[in-house]
Protein backbone atom coordinates (compact mmCIF):
# COMPACT_ATOMS: atom_id res chain seq x y z
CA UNK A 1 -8.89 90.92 137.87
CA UNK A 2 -9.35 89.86 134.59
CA UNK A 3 -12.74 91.23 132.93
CA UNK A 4 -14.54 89.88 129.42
CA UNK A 5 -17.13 92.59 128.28
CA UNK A 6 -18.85 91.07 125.46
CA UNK A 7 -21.16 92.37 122.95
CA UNK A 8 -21.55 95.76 123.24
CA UNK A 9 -22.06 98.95 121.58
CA UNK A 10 -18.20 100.33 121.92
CA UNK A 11 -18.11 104.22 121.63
CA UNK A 12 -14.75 105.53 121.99
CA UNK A 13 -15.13 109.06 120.37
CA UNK A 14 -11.34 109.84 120.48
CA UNK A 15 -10.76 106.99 118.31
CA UNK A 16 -13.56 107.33 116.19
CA UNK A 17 -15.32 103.89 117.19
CA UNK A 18 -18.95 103.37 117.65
CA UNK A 19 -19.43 99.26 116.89
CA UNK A 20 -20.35 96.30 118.64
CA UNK A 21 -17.16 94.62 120.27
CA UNK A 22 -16.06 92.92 123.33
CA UNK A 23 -13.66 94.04 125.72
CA UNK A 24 -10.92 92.04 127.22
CA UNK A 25 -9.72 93.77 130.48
CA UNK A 26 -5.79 91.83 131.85
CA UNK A 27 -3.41 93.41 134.53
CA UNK A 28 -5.22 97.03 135.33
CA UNK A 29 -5.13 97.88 130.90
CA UNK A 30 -6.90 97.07 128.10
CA UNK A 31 -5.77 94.08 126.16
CA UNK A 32 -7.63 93.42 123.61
CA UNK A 33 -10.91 94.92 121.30
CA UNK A 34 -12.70 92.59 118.87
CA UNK A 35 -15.61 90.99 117.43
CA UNK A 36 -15.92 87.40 119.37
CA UNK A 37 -13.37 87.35 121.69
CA UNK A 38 -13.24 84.31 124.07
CA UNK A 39 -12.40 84.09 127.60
CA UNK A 40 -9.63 82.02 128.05
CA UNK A 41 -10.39 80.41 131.29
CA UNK A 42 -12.61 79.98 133.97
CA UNK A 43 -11.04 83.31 136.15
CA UNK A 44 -12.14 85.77 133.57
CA UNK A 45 -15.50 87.60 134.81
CA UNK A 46 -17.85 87.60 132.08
CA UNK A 47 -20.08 91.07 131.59
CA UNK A 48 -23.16 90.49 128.85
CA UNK A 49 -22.99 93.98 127.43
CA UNK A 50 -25.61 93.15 124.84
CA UNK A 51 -28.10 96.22 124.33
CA UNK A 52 -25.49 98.52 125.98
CA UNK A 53 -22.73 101.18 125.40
CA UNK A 54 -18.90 100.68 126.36
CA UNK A 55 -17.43 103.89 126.58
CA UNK A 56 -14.25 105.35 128.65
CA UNK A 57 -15.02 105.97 131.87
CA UNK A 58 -16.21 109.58 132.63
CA UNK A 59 -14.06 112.23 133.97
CA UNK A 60 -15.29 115.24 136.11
CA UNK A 61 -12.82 117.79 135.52
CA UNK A 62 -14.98 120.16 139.02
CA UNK A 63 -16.26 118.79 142.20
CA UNK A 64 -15.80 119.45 145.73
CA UNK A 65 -14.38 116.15 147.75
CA UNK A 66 -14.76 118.81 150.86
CA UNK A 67 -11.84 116.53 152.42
CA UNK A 68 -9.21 118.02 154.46
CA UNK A 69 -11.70 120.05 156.44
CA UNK A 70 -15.59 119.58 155.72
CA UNK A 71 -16.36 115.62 156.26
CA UNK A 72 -19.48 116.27 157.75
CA UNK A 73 -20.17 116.72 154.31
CA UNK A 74 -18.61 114.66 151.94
CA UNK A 75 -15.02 112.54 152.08
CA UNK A 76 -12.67 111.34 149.56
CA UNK A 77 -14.10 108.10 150.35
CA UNK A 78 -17.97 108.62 150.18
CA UNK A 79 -17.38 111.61 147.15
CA UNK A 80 -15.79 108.83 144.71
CA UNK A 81 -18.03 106.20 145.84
CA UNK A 82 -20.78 108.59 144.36
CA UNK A 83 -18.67 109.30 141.54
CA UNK A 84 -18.66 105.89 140.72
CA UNK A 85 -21.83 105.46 141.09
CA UNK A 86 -22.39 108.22 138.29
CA UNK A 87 -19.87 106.54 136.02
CA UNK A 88 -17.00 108.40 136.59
CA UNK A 89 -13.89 106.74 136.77
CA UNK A 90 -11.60 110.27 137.24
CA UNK A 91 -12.27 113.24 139.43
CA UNK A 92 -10.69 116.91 139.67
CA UNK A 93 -11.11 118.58 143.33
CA UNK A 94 -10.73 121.74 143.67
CA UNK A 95 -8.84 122.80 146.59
CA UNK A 96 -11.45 125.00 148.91
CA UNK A 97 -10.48 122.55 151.57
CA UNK A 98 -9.59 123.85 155.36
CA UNK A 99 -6.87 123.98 155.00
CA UNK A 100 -7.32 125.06 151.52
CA UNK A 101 -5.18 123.60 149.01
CA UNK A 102 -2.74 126.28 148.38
CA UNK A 103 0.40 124.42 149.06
CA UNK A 104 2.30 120.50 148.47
CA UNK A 105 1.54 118.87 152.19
CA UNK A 106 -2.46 119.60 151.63
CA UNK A 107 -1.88 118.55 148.31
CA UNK A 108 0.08 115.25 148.91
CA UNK A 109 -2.28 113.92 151.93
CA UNK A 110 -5.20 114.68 149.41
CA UNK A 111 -2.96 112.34 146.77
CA UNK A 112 -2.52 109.46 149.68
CA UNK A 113 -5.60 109.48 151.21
CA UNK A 114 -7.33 109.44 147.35
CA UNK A 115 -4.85 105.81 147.03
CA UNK A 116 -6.13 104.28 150.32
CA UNK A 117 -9.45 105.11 150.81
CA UNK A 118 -10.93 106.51 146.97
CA UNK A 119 -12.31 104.17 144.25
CA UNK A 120 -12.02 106.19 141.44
CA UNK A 121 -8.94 108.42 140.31
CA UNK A 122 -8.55 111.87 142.05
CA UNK A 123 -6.76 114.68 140.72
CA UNK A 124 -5.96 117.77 143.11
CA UNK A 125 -6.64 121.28 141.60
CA UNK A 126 -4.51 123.64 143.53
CA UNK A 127 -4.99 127.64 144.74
CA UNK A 128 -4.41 130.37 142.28
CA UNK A 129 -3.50 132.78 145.51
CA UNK A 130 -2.79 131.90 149.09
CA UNK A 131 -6.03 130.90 151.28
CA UNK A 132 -8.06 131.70 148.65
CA UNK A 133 -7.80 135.64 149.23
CA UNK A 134 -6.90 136.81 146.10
CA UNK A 135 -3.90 138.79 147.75
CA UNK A 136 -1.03 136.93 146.90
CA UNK A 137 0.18 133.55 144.13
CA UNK A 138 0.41 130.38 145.73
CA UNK A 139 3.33 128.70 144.92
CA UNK A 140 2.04 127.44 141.72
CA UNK A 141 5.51 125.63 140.65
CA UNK A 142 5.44 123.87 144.56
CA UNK A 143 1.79 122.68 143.31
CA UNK A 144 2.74 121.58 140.34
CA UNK A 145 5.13 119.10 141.19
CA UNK A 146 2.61 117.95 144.16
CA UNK A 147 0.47 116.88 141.63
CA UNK A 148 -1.98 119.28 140.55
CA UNK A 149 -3.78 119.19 137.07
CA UNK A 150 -4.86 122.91 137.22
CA UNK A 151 -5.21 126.18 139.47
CA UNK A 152 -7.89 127.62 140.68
CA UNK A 153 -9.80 129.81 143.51
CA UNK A 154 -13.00 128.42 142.16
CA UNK A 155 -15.62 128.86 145.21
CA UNK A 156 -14.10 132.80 144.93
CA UNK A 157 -13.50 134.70 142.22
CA UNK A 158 -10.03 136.57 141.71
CA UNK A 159 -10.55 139.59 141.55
CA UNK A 160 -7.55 141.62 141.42
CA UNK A 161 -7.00 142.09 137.60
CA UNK A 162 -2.93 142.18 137.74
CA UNK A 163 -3.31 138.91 140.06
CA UNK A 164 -5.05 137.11 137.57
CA UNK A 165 -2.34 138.42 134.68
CA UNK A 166 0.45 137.02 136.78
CA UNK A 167 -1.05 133.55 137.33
CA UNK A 168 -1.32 132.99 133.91
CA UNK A 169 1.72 133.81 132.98
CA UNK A 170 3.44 132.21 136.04
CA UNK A 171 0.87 129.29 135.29
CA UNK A 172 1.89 128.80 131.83
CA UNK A 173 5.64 128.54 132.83
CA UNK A 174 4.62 125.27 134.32
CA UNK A 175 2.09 124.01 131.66
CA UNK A 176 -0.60 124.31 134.18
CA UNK A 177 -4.31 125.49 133.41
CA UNK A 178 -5.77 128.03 134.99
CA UNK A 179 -9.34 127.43 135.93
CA UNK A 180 -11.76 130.53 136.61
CA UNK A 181 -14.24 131.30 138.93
CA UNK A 182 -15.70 134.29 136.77
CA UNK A 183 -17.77 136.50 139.42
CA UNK A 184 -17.85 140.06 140.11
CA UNK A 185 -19.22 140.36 143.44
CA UNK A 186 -19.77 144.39 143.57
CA UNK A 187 -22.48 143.35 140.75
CA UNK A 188 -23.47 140.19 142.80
CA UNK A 189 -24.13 142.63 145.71
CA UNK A 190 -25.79 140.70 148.10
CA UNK A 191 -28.07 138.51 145.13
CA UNK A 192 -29.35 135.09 145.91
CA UNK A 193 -30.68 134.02 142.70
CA UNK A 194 -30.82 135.44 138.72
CA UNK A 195 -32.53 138.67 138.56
CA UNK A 196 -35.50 138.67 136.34
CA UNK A 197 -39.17 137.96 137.04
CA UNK A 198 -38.72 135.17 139.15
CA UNK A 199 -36.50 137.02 141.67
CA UNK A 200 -38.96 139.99 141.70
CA UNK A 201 -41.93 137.66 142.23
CA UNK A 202 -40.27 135.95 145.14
CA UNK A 203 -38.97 139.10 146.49
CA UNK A 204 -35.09 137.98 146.34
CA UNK A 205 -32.36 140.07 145.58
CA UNK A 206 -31.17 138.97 142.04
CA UNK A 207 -27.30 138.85 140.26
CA UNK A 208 -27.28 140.47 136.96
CA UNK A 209 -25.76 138.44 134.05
CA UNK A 210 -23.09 140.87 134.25
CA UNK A 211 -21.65 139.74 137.15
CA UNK A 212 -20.28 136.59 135.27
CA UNK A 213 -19.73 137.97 131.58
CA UNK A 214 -17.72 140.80 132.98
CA UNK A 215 -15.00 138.66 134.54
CA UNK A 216 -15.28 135.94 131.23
CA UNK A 217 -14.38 138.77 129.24
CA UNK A 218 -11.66 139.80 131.33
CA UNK A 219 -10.25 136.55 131.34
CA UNK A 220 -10.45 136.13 126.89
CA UNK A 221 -8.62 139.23 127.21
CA UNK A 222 -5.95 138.50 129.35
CA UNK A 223 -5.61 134.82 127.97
CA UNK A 224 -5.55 136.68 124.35
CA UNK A 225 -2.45 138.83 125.65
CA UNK A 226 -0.80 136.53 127.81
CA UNK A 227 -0.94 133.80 125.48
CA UNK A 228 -1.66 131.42 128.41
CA UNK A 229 -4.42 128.52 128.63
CA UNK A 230 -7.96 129.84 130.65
CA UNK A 231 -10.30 127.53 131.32
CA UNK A 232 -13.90 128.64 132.23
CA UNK A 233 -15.89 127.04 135.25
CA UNK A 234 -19.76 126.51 135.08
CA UNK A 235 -20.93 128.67 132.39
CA UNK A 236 -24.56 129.77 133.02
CA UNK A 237 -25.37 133.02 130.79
CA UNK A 238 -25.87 133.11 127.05
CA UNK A 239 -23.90 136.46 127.02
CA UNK A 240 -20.57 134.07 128.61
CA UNK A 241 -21.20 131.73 125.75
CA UNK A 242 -21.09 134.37 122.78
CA UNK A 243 -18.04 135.99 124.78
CA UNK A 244 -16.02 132.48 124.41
CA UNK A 245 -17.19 131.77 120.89
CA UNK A 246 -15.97 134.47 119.86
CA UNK A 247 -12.57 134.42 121.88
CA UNK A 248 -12.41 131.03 120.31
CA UNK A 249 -12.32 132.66 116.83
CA UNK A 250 -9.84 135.04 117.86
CA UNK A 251 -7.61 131.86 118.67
CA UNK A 252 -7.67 132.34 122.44
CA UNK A 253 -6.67 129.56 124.65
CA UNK A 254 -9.93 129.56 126.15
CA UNK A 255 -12.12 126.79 126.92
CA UNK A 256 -15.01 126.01 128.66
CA UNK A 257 -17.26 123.97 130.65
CA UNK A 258 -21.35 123.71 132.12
CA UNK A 259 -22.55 121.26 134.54
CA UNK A 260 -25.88 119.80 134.11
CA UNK A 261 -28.55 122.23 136.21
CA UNK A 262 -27.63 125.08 134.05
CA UNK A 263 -29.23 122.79 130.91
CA UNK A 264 -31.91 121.60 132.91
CA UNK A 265 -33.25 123.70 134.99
CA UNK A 266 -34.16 127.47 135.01
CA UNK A 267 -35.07 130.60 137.37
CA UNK A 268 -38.37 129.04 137.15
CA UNK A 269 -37.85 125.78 138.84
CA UNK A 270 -37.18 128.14 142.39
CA UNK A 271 -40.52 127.24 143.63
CA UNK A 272 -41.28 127.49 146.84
CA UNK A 273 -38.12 128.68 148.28
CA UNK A 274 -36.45 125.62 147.28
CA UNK A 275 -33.03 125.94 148.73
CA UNK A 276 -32.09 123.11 146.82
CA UNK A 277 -32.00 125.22 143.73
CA UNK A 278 -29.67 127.92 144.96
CA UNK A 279 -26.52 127.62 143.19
CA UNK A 280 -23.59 129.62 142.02
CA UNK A 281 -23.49 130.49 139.37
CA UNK A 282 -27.40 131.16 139.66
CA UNK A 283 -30.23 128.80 137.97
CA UNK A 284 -30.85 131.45 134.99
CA UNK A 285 -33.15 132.31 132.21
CA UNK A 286 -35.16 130.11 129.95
CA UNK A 287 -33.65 131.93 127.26
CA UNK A 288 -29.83 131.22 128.67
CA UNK A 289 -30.71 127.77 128.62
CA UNK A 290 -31.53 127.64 125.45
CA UNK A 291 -27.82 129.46 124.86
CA UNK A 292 -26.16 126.66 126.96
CA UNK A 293 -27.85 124.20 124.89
CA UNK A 294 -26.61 125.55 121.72
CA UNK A 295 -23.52 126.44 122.88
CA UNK A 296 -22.77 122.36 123.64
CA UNK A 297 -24.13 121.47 120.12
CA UNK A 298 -21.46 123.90 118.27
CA UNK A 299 -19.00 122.90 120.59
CA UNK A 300 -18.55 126.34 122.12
CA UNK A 301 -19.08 124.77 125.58
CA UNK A 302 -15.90 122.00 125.84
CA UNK A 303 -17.05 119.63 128.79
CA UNK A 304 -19.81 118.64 131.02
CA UNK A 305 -18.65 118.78 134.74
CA UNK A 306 -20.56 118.58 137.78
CA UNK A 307 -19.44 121.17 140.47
CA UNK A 308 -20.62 118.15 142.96
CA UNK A 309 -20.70 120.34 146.07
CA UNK A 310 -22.08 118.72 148.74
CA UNK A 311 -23.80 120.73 152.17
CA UNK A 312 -25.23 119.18 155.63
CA UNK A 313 -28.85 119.31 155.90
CA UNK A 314 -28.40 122.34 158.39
CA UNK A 315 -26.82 124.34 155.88
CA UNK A 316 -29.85 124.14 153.36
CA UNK A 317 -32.60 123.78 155.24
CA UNK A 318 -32.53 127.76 156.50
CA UNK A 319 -34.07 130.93 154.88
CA UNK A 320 -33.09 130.71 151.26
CA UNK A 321 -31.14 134.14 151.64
CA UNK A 322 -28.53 132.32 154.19
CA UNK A 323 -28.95 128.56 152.50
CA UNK A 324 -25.16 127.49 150.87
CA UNK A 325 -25.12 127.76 147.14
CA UNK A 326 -24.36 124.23 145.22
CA UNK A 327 -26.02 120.62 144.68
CA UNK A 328 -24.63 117.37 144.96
CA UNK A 329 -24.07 116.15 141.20
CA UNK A 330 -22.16 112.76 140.18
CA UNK A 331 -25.50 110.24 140.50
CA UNK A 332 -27.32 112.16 137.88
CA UNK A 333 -24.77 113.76 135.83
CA UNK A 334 -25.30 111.15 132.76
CA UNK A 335 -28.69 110.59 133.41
CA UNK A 336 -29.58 114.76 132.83
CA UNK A 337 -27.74 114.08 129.88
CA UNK A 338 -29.68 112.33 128.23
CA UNK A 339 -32.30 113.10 129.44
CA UNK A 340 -32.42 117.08 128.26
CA UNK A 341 -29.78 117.05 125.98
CA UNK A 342 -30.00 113.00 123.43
CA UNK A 343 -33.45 112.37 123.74
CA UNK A 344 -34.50 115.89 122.77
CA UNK A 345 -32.16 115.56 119.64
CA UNK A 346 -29.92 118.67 120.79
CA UNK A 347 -26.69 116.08 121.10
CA UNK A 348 -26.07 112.53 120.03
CA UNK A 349 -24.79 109.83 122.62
CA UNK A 350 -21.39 110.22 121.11
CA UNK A 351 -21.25 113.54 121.43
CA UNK A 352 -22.04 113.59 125.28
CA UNK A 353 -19.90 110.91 126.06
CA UNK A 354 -17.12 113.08 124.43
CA UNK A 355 -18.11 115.87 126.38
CA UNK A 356 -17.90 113.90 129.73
CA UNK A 357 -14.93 112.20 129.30
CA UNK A 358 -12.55 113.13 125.71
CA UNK A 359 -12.72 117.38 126.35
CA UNK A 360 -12.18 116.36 130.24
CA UNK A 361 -8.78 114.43 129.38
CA UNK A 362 -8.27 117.08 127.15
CA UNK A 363 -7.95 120.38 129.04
CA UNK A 364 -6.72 118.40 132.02
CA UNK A 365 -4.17 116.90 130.21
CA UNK A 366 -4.77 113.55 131.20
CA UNK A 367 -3.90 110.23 129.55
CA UNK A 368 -7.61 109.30 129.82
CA UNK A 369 -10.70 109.46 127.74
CA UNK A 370 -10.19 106.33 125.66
CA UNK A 371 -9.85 102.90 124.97
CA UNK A 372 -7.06 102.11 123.37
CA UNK A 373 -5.45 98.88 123.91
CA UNK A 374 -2.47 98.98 126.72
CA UNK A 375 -3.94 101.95 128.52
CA UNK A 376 -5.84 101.90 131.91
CA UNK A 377 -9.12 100.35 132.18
CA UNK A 378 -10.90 103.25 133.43
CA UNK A 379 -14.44 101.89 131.13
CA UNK A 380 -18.58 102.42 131.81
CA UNK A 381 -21.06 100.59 130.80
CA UNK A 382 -24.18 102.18 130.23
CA UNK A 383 -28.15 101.63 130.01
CA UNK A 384 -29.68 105.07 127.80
CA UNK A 385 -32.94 103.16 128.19
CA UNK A 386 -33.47 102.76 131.59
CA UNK A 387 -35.82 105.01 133.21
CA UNK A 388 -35.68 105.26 136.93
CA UNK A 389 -37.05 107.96 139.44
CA UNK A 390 -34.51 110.24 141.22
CA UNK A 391 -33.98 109.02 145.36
CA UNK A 392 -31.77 111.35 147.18
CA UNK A 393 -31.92 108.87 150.21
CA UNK A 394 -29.75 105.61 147.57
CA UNK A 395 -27.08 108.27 146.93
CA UNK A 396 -23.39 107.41 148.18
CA UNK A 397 -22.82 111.05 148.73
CA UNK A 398 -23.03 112.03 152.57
CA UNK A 399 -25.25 115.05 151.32
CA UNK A 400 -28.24 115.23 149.63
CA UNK A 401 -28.82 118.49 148.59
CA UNK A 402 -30.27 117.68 145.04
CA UNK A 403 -33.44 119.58 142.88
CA UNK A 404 -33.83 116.27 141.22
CA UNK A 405 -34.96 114.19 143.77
CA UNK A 406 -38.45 112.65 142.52
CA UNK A 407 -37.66 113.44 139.09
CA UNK A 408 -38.17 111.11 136.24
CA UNK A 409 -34.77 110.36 134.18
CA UNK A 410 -33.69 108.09 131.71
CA UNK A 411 -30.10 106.81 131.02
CA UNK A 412 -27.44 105.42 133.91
CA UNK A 413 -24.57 103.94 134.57
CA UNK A 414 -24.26 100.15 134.78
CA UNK A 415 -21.32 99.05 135.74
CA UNK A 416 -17.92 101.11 136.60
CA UNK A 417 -14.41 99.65 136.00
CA UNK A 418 -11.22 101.52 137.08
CA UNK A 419 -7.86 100.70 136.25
CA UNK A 420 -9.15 97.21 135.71
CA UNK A 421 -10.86 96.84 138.99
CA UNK A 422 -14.73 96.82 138.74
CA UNK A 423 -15.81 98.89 141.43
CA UNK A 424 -19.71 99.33 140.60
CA UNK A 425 -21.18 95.84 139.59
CA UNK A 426 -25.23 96.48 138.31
CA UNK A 427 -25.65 99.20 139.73
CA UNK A 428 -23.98 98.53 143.25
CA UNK A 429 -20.71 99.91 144.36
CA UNK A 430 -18.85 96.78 145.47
């Protein structure tokens, strides 16, 4: 397919480019970036860009693809349709699969069946510790050369302090991250939601801050004396924020990510027993929202990801207290974005688009984020001025479990290119 995108506003933050230029997309890369560029014949599909942003296409460095094992859920085929859909051209799944992802044949058929059936890249994130028990490594090496960008036992927290020491160090032999699932559960105790007011006024059992800053700071410390690469999932608290700023000053491998609810949304928004909102890490404070926020503008917090974690109907519409924790989050990843974070002046467009797709590339250490000539055409184009209304019933996931439906954003994804194939045309996955 051969793709003109003319005259739009090309933001390419790794490269320092924010200009009006047009596109031309030959042979799965990009081959050329200029002012007036003119389609050389009749086979070239013409995009009129005018009035919107190129950027690279975003990457979501935590989701759940639920595929081997949940797809009554979600599948490898409906998850990167939605991904799409949300702009993302590249997706990291982490591996709480059944079979869980904790060696190369779960691994590889993730791989394959991402080739034949996914429209959007997928990269496998492998166990930290066999079946996810936090008893013994995984064969982290095995993983590795199966294909996996990181490690992780995201979903459950590892809790045995020497296990934790040896992954990183047996992680780092292999130049593979480590992603954590911070979460002491003898503080969680039983909690549903944040305690503050908001549990105590819907009489819910609450999880302290604690619970997450505890294991953050274990992991700046071991990182610190290791030497190995840590990589935070979802940070919610403004206590985990000041914990990583200041590992970061300390010259800790540490970095960090937040997905959009935990800038959006607060304790407060449980109304009603919304089981919608449950989520782990919890919806928290007002006040750690604000802490999120600023964290992303001093570039504490690294990346936006999603933790796109899809659940049947059945599984959320029971007594909050037995409801599944997570949301379903590609479709209005960008739009939260700018919604809460450009249009209140707390990031520019630049900035987020960096944070969705350059710090993603990044960490992972993937050739991505870009748009430099001769590389994949992984590109989105985006509208920041249309306004739409949230419907959980036009998502591509399979699930729906979203806080957002009926809620008034601004900002999405136009079209969605991947390795030179467009695979969302206005709107529409193709």
């Amino acid at each position: 397919m051969k793709i003109l995108i003319k005259g739009g506003r090309i933001i390419d933050p790794r490269n320092n480019i924010d200009k009006i230029m047009d596109i031309y997309v030959r042979d799965g890369i990009i081959y050329d970036m200029d002012e007036n560029l003119e389609s050389e014949s009749t086979e070239i599909e013409v995009i009129d860009a005018s009035g919107m942003i190129v950027a690279p296409g975003f990457i979501d460095m935590h989701c759940h693809l639920r595929e081997p094992g949940f797809e009554y859920k979600e599948t490898i085929y409906t998850g990167t349709r939605s991904a799409a859909k949300g702009g993302f051209t590249s997706v990291a799944c982490m591996p709480n699969t059944n079979p869980v992802a904790d060696n190369q044949t779960v691994v590889n058929f993730i791989v394959n069946k991402a080739k034949e059936e996914g429209v959007v890249n997928v990269y496998p994130i492998g166990a930290i510790s066999k079946g996810l028990k936090g008893i013994e490594l995984a064969e982290i090496g095995e993983l590795k050369f199966a294909g996996v960008v990181a490690v992780s036992d995201d979903g459950k927290p590892v809790e045995n302090n020497s296990l934790m020491r040896k992954a990183m160090i047996y992680s780092s032999m292999f130049d593979t991250l480590v992603i954590s699932h911070c979460e002491d559960l003898s503080l969680v105790d039983g909690g549903v939601m944040n305690e503050g007011f908001y549990s105590t006024s819907l009489g819910l059992r609450g999880i302290p801050n604690s619970s997450e800053e505890l294991m953050v700071s274990r992991e700046a410390i071991l990182a610190e004396e290791t030497g190995a690469s840590v990589h935070i999932a979802h940070v919610s608290t403004k206590g985990t924020v000041e914990i990583i700023r200041n590992a970061k000053k300390r010259g800790v491998k540490i970095t960090c990510e937040t997905c959009p609810h935990y800038f959006s949304l607060s304790d407060a928004d449980i109304k009603d027993y919304n089981t919608n909102a449950k989520m782990n890490p919890p919806l928290r404070s007002a006040e750690d929202v604000a802490s999120i926020i600023e964290g992303l503008k001093d570039g504490t917090i690294d990346a936006i990801a999603t933790d796109h974690a899809p659940h049947h109907i059945d599984e959320k519409n029971v007594e909050f207290d037995r409801a599944l924790n997570g949301i379903v989050g590609f479709e209005t990843a960008f739009s939260l974005g700018i919604t809460y974070l450009v249009e209140p002046g707390h990031l520019t467009i630049n900035q987020l688009i960096e944070k969705m797709s350059v710090s993603p590339a990044n960490i992972l250490g993937l050739n991505k984020g870009s748009l430099n000539p001769d590389k994949p055409a992984d590109i989105v184009i985006l509208n920041i001025n249309k306004e739409y209304t949230v419907d959980v019933n036009k998502f591509e996931s399979k699930s729906k479990n979203s806080p957002y439906d009926g809620f008034k954003l601004k900002g999405r994804a136009v079209h969605t290119i991947v390795g030179g194939k467009m695979v969302m045309c206005d709107e529409k996955i193709l």
